[in-house]
PDB file of N, CA and C in Angstrom:
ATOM      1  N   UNK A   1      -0.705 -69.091  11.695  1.00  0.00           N
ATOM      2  CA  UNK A   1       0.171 -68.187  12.394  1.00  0.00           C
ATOM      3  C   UNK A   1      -0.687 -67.061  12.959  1.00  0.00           C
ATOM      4  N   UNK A   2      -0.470 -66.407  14.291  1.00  0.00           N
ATOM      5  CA  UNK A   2      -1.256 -65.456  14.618  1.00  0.00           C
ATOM      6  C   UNK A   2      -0.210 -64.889  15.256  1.00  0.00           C
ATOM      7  N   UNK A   3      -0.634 -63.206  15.361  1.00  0.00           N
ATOM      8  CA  UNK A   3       0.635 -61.900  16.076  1.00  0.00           C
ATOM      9  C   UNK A   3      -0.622 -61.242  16.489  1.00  0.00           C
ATOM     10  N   UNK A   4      -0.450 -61.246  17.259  1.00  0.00           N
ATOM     11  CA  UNK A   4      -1.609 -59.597  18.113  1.00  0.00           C
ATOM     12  C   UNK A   4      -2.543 -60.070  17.925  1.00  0.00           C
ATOM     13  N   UNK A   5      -3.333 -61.305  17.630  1.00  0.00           N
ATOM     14  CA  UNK A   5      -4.582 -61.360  17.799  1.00  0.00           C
ATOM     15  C   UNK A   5      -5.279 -60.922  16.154  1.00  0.00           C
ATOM     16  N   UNK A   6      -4.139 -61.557  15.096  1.00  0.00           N
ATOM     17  CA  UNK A   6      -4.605 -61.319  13.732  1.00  0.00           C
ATOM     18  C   UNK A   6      -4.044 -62.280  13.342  1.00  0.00           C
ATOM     19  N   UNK A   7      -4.737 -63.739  12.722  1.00  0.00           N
ATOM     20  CA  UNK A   7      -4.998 -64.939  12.099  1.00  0.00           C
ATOM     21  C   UNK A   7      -4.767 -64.498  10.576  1.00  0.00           C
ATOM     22  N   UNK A   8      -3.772 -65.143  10.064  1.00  0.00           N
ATOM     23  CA  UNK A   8      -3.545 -65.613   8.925  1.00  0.00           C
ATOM     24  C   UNK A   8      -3.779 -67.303   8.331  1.00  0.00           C
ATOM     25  N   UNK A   9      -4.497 -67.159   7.148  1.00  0.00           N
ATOM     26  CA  UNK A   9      -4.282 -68.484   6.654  1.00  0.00           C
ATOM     27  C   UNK A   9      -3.684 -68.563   5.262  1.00  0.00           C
ATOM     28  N   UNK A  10      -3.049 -69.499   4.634  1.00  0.00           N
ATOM     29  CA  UNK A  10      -2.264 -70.101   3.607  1.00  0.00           C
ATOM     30  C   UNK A  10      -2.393 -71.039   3.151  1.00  0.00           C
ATOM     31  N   UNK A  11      -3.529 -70.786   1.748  1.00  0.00           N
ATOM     32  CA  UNK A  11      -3.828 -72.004   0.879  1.00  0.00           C
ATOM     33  C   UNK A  11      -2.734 -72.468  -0.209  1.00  0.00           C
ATOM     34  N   UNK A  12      -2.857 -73.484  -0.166  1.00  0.00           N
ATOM     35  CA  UNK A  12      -1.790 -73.816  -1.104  1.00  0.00           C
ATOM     36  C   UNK A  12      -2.771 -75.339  -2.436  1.00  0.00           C
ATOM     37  N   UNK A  13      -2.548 -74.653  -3.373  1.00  0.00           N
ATOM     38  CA  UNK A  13      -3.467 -75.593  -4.550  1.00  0.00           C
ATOM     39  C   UNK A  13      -2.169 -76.019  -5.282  1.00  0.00           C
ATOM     40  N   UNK A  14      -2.364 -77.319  -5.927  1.00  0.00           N
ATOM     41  CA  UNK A  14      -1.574 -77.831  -6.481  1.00  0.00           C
ATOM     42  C   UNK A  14      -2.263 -78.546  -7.612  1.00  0.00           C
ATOM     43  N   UNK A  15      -2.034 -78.480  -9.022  1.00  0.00           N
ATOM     44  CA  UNK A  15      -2.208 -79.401  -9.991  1.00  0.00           C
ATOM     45  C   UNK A  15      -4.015 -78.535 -10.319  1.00  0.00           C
ATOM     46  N   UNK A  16      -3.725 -77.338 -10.724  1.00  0.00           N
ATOM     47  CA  UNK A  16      -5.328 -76.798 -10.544  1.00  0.00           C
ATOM     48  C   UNK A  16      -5.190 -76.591 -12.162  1.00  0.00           C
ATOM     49  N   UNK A  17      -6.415 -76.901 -12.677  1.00  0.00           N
ATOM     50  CA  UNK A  17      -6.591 -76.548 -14.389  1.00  0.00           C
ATOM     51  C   UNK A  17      -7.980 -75.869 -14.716  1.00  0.00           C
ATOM     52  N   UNK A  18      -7.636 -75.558 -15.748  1.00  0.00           N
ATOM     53  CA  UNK A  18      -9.355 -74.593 -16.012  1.00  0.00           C
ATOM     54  C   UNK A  18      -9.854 -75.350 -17.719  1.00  0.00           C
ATOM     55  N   UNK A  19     -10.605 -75.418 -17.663  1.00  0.00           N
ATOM     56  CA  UNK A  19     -11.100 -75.586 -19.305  1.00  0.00           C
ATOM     57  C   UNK A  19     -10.733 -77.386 -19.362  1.00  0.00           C
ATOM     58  N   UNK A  20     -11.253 -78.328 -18.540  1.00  0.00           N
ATOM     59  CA  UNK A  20     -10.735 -79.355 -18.761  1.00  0.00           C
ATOM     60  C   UNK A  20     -11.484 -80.395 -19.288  1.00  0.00           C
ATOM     61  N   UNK A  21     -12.513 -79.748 -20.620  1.00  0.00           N
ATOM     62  CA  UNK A  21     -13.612 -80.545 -21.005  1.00  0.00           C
ATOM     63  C   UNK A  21     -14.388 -81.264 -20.169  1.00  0.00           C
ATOM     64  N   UNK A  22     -15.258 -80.585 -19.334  1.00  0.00           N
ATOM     65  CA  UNK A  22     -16.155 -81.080 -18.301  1.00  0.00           C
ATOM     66  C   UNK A  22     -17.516 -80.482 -19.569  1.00  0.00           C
ATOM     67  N   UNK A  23     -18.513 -81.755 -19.614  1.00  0.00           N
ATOM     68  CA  UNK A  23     -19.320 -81.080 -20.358  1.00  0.00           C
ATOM     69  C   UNK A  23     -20.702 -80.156 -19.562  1.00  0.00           C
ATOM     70  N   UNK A  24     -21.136 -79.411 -20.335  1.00  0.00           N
ATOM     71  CA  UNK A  24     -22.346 -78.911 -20.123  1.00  0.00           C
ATOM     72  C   UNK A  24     -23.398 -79.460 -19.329  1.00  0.00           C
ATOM     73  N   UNK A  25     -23.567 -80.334 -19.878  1.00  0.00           N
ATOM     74  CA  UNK A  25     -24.515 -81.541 -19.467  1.00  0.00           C
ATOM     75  C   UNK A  25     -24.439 -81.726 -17.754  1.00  0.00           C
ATOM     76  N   UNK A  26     -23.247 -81.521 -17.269  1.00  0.00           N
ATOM     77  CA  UNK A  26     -22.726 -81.488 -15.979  1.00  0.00           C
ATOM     78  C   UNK A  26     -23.596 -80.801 -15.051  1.00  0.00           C
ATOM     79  N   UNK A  27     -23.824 -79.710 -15.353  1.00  0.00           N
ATOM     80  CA  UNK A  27     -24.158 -78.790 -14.756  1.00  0.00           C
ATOM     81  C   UNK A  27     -25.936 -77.864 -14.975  1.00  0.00           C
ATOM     82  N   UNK A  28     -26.513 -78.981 -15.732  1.00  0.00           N
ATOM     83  CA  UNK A  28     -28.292 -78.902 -16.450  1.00  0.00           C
ATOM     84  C   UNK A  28     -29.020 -79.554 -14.926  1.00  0.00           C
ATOM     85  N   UNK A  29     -29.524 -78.289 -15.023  1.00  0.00           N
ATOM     86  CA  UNK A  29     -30.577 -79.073 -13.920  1.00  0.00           C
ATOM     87  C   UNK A  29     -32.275 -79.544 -13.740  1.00  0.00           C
ATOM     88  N   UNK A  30     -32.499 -80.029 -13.399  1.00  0.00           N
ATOM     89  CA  UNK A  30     -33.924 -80.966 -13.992  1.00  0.00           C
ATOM     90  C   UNK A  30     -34.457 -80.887 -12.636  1.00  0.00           C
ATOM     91  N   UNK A  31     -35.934 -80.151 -13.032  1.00  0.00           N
ATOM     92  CA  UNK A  31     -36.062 -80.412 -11.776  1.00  0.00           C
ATOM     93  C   UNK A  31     -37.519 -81.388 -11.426  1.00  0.00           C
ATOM     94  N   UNK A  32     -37.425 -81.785 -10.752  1.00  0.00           N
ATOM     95  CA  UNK A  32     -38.805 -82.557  -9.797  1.00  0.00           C
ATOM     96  C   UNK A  32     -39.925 -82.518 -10.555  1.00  0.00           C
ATOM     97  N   UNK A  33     -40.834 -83.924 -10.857  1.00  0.00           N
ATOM     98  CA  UNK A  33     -41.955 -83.323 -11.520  1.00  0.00           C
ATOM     99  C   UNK A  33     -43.124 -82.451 -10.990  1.00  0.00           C
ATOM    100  N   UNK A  34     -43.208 -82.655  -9.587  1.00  0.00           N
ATOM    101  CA  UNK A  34     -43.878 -81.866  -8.628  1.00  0.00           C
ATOM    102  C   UNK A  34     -43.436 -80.612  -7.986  1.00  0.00           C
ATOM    103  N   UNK A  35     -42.286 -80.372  -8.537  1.00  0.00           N
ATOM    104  CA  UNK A  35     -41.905 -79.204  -8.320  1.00  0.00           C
ATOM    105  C   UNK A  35     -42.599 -77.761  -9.097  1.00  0.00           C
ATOM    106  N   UNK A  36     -43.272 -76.409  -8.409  1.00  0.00           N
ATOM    107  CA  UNK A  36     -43.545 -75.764  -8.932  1.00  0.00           C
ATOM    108  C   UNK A  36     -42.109 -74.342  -9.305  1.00  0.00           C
ATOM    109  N   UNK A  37     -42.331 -74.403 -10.081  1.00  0.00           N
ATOM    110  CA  UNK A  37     -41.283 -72.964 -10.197  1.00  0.00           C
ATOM    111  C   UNK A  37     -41.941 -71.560 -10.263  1.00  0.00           C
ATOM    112  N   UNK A  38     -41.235 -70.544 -10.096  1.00  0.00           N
ATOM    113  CA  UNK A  38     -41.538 -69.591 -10.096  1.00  0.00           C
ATOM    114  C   UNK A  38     -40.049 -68.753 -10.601  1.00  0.00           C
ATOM    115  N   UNK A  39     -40.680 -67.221 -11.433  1.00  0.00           N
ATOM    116  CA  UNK A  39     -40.158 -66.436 -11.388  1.00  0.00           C
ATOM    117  C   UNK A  39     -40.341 -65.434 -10.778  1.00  0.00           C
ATOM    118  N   UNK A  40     -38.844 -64.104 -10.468  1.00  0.00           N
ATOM    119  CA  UNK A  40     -39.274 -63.378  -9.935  1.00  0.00           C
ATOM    120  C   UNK A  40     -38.746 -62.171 -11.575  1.00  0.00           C
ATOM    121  N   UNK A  41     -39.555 -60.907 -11.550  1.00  0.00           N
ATOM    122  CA  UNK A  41     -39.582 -59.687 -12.027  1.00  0.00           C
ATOM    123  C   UNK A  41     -38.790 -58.624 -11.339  1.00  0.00           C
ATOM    124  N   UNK A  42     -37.523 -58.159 -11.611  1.00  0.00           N
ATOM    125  CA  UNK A  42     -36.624 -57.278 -11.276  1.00  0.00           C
ATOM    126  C   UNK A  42     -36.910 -56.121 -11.948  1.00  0.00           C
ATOM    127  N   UNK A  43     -37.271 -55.098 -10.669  1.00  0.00           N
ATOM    128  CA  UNK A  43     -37.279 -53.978 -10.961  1.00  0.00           C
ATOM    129  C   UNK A  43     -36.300 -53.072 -12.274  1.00  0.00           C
ATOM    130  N   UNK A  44     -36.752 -52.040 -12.965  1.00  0.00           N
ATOM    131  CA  UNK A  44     -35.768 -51.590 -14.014  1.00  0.00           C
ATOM    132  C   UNK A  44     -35.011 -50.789 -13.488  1.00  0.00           C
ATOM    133  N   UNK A  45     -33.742 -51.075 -13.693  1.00  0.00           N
ATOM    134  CA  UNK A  45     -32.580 -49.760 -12.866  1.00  0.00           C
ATOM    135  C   UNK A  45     -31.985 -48.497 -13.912  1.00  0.00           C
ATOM    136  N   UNK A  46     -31.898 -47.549 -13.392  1.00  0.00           N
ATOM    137  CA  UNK A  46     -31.525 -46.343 -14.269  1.00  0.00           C
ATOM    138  C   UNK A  46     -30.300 -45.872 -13.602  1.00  0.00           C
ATOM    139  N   UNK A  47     -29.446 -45.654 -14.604  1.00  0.00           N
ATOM    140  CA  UNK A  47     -27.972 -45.009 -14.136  1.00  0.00           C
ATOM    141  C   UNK A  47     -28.205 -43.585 -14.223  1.00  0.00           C
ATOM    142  N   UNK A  48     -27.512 -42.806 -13.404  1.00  0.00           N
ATOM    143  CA  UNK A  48     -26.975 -41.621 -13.858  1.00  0.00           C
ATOM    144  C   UNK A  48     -25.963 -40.828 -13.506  1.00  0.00           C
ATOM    145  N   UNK A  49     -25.466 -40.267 -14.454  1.00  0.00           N
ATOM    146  CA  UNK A  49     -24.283 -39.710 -14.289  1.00  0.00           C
ATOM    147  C   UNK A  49     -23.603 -38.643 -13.298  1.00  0.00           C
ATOM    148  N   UNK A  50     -25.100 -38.101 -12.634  1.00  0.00           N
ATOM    149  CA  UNK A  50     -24.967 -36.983 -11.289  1.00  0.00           C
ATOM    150  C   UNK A  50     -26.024 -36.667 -10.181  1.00  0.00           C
ATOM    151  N   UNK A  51     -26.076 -36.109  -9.400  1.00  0.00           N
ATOM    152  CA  UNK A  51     -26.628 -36.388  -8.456  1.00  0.00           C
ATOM    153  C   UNK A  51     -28.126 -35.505  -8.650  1.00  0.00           C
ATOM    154  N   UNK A  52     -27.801 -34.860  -9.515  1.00  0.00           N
ATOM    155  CA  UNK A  52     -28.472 -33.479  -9.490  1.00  0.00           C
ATOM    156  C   UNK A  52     -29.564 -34.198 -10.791  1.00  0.00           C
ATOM    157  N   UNK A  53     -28.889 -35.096 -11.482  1.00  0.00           N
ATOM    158  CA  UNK A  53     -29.388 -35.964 -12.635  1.00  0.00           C
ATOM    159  C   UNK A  53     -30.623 -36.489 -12.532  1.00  0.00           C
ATOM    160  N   UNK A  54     -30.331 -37.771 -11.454  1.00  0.00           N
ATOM    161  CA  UNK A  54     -31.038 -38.393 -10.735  1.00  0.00           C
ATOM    162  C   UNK A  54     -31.987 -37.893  -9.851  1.00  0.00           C
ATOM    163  N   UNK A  55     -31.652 -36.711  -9.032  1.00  0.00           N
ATOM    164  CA  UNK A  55     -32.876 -35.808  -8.240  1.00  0.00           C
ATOM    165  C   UNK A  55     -34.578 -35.408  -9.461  1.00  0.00           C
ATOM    166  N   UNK A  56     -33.769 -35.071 -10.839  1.00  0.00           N
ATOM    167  CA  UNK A  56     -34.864 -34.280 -11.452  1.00  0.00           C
ATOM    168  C   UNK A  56     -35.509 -35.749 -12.036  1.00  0.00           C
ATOM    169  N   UNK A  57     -35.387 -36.789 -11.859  1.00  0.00           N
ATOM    170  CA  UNK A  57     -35.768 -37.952 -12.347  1.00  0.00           C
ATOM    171  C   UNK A  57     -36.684 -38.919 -11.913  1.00  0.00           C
ATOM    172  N   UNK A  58     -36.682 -38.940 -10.032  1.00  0.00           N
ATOM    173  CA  UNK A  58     -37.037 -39.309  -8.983  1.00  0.00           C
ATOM    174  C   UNK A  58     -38.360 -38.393  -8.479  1.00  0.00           C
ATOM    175  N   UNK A  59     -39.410 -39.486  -8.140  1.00  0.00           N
ATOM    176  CA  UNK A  59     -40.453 -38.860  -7.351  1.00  0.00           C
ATOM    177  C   UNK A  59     -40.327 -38.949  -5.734  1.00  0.00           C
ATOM    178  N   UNK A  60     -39.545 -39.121  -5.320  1.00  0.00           N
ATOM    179  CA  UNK A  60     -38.552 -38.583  -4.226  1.00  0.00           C
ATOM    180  C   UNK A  60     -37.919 -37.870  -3.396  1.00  0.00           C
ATOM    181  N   UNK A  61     -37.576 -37.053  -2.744  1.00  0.00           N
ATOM    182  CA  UNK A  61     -36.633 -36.861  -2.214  1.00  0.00           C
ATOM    183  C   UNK A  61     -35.445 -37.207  -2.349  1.00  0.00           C
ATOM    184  N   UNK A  62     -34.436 -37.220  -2.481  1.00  0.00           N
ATOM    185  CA  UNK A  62     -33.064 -37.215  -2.882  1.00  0.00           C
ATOM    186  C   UNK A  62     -31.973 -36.984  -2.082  1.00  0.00           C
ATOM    187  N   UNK A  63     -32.014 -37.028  -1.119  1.00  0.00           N
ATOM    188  CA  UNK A  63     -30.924 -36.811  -0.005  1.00  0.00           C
ATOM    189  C   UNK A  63     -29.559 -36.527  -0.700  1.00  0.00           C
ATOM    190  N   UNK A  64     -28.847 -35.684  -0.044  1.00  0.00           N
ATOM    191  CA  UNK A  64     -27.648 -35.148  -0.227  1.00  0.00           C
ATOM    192  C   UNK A  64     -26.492 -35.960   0.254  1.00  0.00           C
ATOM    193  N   UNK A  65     -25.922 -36.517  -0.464  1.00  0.00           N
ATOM    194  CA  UNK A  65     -24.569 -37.356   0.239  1.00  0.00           C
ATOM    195  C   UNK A  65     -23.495 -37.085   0.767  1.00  0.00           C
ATOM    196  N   UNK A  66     -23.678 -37.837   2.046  1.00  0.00           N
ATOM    197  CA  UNK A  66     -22.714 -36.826   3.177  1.00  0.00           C
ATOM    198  C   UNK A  66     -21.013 -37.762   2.803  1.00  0.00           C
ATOM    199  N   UNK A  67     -20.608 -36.742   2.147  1.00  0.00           N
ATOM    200  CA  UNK A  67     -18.883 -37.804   1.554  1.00  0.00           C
ATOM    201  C   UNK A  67     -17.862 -36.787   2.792  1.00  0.00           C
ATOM    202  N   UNK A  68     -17.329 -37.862   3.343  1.00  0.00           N
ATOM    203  CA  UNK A  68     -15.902 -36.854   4.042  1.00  0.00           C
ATOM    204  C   UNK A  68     -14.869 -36.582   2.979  1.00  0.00           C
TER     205      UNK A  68
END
């Protein structure tokens, strides 16, 4: 259905279940013997609770957040 140039769509599922003993095994993945893998190392993230927090924390600059 469309009005003004705004598309709607409407899924409709029928007969949908969750938890339906699919095993594990399903979903193990093996890979290639010639395949090399790699990891990657994620930076450590620090929360904080204010802005002013985070400024004295940072070797940075800190920009001021422009909120309307």
């Amino acid at each position: 259905m469309s009005l003004q140039n705004e598309t709607t769509t409407v899924t409709t599922v029928y007969n949908l279940t969750f938890n339906t003993g699919v095993p594990n095994t399903t979903f193990e993945y093996e890979s290639p013997a010639d395949a090399t893998i790699e990891t990657t190392t994620l930076p450590s993230v620090r929360t904080y609770d204010s802005r002013s927090a985070a400024a004295q924390n940072v070797s940075f600059a800190l920009p001021e957040p422009n909120v309307p």
